[in-house]
C-alpha atoms as a PDB file:
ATOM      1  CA  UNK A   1       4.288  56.414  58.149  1.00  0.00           C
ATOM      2  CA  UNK A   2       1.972  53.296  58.598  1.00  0.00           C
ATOM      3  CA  UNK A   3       0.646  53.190  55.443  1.00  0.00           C
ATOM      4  CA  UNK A   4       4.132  54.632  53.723  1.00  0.00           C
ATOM      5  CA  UNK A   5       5.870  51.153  55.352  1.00  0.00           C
ATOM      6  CA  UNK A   6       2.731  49.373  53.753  1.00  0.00           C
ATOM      7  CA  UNK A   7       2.850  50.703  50.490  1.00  0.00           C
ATOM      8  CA  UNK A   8       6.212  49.525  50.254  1.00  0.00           C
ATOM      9  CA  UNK A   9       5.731  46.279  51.130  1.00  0.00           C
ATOM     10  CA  UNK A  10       3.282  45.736  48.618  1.00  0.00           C
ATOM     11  CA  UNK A  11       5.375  46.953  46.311  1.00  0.00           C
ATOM     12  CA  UNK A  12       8.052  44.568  46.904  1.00  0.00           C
ATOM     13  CA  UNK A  13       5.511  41.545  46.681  1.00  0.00           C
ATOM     14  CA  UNK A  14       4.402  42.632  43.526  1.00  0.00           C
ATOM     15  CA  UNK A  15       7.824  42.932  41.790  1.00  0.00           C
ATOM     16  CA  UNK A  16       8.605  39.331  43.329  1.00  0.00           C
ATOM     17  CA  UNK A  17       5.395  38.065  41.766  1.00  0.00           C
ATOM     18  CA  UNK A  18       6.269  39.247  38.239  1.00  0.00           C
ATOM     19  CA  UNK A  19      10.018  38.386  38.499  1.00  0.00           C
ATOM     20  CA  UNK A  20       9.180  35.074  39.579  1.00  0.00           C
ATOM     21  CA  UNK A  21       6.182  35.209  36.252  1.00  0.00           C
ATOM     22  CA  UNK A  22       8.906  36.495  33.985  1.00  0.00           C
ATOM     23  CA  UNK A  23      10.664  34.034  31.620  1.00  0.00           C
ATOM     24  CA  UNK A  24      13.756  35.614  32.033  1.00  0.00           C
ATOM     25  CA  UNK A  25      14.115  33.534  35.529  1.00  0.00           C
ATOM     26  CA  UNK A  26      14.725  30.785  33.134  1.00  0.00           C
ATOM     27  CA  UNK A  27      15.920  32.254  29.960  1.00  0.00           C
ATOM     28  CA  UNK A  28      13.583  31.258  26.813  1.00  0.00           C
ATOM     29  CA  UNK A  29      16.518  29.040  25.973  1.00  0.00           C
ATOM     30  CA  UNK A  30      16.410  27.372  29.540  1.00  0.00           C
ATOM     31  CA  UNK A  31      12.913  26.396  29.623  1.00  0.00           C
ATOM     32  CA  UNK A  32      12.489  22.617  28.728  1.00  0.00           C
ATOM     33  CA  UNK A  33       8.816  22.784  28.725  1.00  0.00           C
ATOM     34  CA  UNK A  34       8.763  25.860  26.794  1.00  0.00           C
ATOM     35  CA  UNK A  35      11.628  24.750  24.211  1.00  0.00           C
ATOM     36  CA  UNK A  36       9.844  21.249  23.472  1.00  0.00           C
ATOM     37  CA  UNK A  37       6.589  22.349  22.482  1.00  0.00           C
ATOM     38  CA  UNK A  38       8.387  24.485  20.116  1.00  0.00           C
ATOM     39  CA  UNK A  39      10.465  21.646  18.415  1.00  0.00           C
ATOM     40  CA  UNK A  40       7.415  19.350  18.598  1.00  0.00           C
ATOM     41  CA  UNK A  41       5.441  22.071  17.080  1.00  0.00           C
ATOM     42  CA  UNK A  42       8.272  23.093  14.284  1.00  0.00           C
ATOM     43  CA  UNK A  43       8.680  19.325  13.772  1.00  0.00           C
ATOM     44  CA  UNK A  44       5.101  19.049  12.926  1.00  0.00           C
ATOM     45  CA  UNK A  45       4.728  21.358  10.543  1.00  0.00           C
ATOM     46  CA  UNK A  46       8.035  20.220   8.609  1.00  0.00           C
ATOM     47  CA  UNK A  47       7.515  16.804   6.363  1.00  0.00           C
ATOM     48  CA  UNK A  48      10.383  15.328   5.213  1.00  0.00           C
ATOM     49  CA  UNK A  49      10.939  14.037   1.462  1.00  0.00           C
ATOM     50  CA  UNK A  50      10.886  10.648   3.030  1.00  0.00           C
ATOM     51  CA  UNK A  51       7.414  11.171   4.299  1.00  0.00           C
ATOM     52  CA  UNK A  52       6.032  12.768   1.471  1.00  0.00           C
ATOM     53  CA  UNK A  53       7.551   9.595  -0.779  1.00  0.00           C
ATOM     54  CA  UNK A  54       5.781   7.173   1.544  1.00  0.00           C
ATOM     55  CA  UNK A  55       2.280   9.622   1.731  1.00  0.00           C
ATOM     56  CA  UNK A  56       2.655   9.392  -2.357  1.00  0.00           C
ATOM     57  CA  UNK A  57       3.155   5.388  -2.841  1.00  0.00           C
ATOM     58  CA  UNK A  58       0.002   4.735  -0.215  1.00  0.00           C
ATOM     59  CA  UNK A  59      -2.232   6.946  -1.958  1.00  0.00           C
ATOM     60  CA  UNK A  60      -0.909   5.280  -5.738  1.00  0.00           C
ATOM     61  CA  UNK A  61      -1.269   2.073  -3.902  1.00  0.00           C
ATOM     62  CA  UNK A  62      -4.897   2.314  -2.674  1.00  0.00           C
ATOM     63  CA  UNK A  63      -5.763   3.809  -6.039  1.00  0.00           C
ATOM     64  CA  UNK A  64      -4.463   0.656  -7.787  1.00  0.00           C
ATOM     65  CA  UNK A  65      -6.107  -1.644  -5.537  1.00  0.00           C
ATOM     66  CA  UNK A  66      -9.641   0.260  -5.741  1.00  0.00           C
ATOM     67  CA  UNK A  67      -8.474  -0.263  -9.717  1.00  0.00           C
ATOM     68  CA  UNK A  68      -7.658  -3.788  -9.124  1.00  0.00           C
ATOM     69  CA  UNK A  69     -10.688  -4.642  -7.771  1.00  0.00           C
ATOM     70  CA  UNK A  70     -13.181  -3.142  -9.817  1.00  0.00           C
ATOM     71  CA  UNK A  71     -11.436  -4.690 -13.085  1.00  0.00           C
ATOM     72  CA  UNK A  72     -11.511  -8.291 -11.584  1.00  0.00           C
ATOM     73  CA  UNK A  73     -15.138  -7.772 -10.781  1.00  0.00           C
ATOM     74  CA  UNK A  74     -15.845  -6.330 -14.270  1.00  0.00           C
ATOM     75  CA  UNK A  75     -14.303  -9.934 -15.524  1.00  0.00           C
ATOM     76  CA  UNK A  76     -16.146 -12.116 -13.357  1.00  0.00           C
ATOM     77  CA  UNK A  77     -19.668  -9.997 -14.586  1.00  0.00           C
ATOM     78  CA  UNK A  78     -18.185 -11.000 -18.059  1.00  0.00           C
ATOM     79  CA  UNK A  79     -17.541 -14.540 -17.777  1.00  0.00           C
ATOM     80  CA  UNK A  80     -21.098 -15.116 -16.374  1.00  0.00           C
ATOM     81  CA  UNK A  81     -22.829 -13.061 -18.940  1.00  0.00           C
ATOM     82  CA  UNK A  82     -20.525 -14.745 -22.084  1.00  0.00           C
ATOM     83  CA  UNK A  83     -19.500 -18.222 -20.485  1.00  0.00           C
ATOM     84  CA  UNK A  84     -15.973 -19.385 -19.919  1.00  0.00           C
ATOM     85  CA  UNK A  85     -14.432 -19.799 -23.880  1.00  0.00           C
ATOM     86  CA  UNK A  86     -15.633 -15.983 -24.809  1.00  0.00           C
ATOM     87  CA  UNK A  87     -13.736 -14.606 -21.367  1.00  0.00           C
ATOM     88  CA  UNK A  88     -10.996 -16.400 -21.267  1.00  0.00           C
ATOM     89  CA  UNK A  89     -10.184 -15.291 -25.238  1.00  0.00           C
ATOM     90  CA  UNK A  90     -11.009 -12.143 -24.081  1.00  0.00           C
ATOM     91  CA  UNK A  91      -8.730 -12.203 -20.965  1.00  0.00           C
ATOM     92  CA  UNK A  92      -5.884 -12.866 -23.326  1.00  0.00           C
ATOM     93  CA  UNK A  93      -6.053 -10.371 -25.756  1.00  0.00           C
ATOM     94  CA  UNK A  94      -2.827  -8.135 -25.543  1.00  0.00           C
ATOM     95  CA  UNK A  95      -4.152  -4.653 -25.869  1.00  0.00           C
ATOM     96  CA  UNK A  96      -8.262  -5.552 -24.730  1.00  0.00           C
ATOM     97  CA  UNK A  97     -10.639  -4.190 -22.358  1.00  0.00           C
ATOM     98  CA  UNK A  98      -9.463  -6.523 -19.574  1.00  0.00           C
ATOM     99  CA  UNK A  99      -6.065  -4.656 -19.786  1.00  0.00           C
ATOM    100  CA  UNK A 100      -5.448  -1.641 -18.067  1.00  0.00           C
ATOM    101  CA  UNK A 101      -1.640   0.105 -17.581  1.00  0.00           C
ATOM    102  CA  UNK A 102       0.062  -2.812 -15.204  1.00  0.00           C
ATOM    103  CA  UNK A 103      -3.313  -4.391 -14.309  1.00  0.00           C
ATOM    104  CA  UNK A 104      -4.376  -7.377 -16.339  1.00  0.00           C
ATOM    105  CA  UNK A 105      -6.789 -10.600 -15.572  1.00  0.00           C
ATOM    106  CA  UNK A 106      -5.402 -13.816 -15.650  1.00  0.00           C
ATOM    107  CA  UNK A 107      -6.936 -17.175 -14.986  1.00  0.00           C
ATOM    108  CA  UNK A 108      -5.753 -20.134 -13.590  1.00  0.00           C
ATOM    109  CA  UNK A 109      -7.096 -23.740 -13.384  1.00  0.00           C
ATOM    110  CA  UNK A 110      -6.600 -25.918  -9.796  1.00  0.00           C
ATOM    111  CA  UNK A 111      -4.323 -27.939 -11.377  1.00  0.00           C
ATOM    112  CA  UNK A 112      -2.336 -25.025 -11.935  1.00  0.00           C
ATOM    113  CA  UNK A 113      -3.058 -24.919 -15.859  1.00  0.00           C
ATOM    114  CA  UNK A 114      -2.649 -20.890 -16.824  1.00  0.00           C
ATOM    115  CA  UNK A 115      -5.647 -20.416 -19.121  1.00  0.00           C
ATOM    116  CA  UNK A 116      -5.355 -16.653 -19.458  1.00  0.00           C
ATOM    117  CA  UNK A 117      -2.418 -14.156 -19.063  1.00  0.00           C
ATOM    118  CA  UNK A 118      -1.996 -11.546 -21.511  1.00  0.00           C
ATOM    119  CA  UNK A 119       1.524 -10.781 -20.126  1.00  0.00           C
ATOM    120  CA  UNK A 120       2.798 -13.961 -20.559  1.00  0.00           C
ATOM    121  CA  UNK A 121       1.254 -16.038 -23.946  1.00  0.00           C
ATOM    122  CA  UNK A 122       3.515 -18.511 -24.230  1.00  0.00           C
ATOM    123  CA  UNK A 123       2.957 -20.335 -20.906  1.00  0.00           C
ATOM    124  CA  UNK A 124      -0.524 -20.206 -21.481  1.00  0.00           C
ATOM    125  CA  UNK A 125      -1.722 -23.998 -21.730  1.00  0.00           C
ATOM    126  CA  UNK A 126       1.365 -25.195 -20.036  1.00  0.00           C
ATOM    127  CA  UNK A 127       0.504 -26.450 -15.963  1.00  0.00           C
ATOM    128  CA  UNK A 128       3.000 -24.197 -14.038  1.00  0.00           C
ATOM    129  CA  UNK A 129       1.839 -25.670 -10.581  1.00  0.00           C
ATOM    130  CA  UNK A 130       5.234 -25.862  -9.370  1.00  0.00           C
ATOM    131  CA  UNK A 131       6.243 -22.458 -10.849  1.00  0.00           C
ATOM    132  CA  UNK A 132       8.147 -20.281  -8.116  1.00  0.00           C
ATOM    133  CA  UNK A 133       9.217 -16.780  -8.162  1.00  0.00           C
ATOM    134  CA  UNK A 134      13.020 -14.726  -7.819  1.00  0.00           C
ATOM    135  CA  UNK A 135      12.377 -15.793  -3.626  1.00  0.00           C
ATOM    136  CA  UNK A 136      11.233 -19.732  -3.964  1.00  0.00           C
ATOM    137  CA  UNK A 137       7.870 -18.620  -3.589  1.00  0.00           C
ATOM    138  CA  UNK A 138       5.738 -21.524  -5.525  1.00  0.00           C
ATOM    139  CA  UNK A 139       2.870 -18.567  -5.526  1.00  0.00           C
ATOM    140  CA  UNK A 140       0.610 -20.176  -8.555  1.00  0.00           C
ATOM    141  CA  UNK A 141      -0.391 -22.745  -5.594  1.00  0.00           C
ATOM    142  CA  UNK A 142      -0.425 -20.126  -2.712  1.00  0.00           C
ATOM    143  CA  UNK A 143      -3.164 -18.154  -5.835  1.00  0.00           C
ATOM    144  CA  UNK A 144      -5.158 -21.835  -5.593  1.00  0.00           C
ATOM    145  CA  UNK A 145      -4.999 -22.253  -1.869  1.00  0.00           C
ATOM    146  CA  UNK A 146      -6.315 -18.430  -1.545  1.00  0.00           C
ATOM    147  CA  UNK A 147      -9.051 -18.622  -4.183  1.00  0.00           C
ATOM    148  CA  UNK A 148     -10.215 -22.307  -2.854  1.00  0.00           C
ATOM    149  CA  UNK A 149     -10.642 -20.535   0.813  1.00  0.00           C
ATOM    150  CA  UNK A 150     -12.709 -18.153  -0.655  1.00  0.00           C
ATOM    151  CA  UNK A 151     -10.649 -15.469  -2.198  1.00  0.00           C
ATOM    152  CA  UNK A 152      -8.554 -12.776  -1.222  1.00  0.00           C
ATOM    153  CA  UNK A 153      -4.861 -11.386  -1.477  1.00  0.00           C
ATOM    154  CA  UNK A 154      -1.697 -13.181  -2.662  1.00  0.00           C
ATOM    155  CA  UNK A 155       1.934 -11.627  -2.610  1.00  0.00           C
ATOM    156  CA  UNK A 156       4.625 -12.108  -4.701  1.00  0.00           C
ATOM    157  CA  UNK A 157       7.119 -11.565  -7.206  1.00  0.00           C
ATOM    158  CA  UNK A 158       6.206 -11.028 -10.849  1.00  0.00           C
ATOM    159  CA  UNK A 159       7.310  -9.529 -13.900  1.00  0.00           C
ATOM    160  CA  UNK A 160       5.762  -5.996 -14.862  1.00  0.00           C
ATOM    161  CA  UNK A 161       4.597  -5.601 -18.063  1.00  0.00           C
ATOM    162  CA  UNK A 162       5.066  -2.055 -18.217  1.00  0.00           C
ATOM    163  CA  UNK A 163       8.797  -2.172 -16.929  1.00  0.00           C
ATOM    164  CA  UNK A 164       9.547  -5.654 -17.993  1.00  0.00           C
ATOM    165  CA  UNK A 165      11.369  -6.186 -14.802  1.00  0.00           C
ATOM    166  CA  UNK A 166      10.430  -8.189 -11.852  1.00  0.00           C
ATOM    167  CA  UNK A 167       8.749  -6.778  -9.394  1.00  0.00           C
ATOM    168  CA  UNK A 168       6.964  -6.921  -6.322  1.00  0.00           C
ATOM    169  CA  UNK A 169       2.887  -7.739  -6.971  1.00  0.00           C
ATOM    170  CA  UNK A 170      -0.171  -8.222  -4.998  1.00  0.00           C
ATOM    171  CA  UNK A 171      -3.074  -9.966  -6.672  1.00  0.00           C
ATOM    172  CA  UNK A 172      -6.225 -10.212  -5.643  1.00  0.00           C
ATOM    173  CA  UNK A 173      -8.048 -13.884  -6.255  1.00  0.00           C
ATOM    174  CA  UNK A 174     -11.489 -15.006  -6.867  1.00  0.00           C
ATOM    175  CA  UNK A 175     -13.011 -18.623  -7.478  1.00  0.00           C
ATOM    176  CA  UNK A 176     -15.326 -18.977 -10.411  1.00  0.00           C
ATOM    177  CA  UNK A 177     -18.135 -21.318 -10.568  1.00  0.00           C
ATOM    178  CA  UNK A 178     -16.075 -23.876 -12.167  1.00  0.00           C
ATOM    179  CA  UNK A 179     -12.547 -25.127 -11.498  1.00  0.00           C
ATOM    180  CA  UNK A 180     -10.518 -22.095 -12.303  1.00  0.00           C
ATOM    181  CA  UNK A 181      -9.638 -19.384 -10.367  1.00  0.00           C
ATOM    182  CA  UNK A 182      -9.519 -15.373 -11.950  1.00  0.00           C
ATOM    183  CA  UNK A 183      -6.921 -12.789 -10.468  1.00  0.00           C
ATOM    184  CA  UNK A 184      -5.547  -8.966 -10.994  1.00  0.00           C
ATOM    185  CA  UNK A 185      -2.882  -7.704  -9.489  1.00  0.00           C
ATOM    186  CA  UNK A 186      -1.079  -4.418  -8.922  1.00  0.00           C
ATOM    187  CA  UNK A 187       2.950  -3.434  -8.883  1.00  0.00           C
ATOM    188  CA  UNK A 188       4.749  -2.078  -5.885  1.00  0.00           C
ATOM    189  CA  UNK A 189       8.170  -0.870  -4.739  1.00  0.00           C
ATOM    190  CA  UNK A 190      10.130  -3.387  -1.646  1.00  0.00           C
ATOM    191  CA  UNK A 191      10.749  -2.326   1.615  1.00  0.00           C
ATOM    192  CA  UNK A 192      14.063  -0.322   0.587  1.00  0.00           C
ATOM    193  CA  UNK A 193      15.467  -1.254   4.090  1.00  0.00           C
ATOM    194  CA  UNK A 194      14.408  -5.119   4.339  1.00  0.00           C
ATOM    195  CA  UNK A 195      14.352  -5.896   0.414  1.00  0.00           C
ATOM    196  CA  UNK A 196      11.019  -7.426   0.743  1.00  0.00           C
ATOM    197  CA  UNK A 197       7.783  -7.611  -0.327  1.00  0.00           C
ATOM    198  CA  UNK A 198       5.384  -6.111   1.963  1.00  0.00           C
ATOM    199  CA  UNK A 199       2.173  -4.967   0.522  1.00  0.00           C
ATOM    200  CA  UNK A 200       0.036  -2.414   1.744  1.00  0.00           C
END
């Protein structure tokens, strides 16, 4: 009878222990542990168009600035190996080798003299210091300021050659070893929530 009364009480503890263990104390539905690492895990394995839109302009965008950046360097080899008249006639040739999809060179003097920009010939010559873009942006001097401190990246808006429209571009600057500065820059889309240019 002793060990008859014992049996059963192990018994009892035993079905306790896996009731207790079973999910159905909860309900799978009932668990919040249990039913967030399922949406966090569901959610993760879901992108939405959005995402994959954004995923698809930063890639395009860090190809064209890898693209950007090895044309301008390609010019700045040329100019040194053919001297300032020979690049700049090259720089302005519509269809040359300094031309590639939306990426151009251009050059600019400190004055704010254009001396080469294939996309736009006719200002060529003319001093557009004061020039501003669609926002009041005067960005021919904010190109001068960045190329006189050494270089580097200048936003704003431009009109695409390809598209003809204006757009939003980001040009990468470099002083010569004279008193002009040379530039390429890429095309990209605005913020579609704040309407502005924010490059990447």
């Amino acid at each position: 009878m002793k060990n008859h009364k014992g049996n059963n009480v192990f018994f009892s503890l035993a079905v306790g222990i896996i009731a207790l263990s079973s999910p159905l104390v909860y309900g799978q539905d009932q668990n919040p542990r249990q039913s967030n690492i399922h949406e966090v895990g569901a959610t993760s394995q879901v992108m939405s168009p959005r995402t994959q839109n954004t995923d698809a302009t930063s890639n395009h965008i860090t190809k064209m600035k890898e693209d950007a950046l090895n044309l301008i360097e390609e010019a700045i080899a040329y100019m040194k190996a053919n001297g300032k008249d020979a690049a700049l006639k090259a720089f302005n040739k519509q269809e040359g080798a300094f031309v590639k999809g939306e990426l151009y060179v251009f050059a600019l003097d400190y004055q704010g003299v254009l001396l080469a920009n294939m996309n736009n010939p006719d200002a060529v010559g003319k001093n557009l210091n004061d020039a501003q873009d669609s926002e009041g942006v005067y960005f021919n001097k904010n190109l001068i300021a960045k190329a006189k401190s050494g270089g580097g990246w200048v936003t704003y808006r431009y009109q695409n050659p390809t598209t003809k429209k204006i757009g939003c571009k980001n040009s990468y600057v470099m002083p010569t070893d004279m008193d002009y500065l040379l530039g390429v820059g890429y095309y990209f889309p605005e913020n579609p929530d704040t309407h502005q240019c924010e490059a990447q």
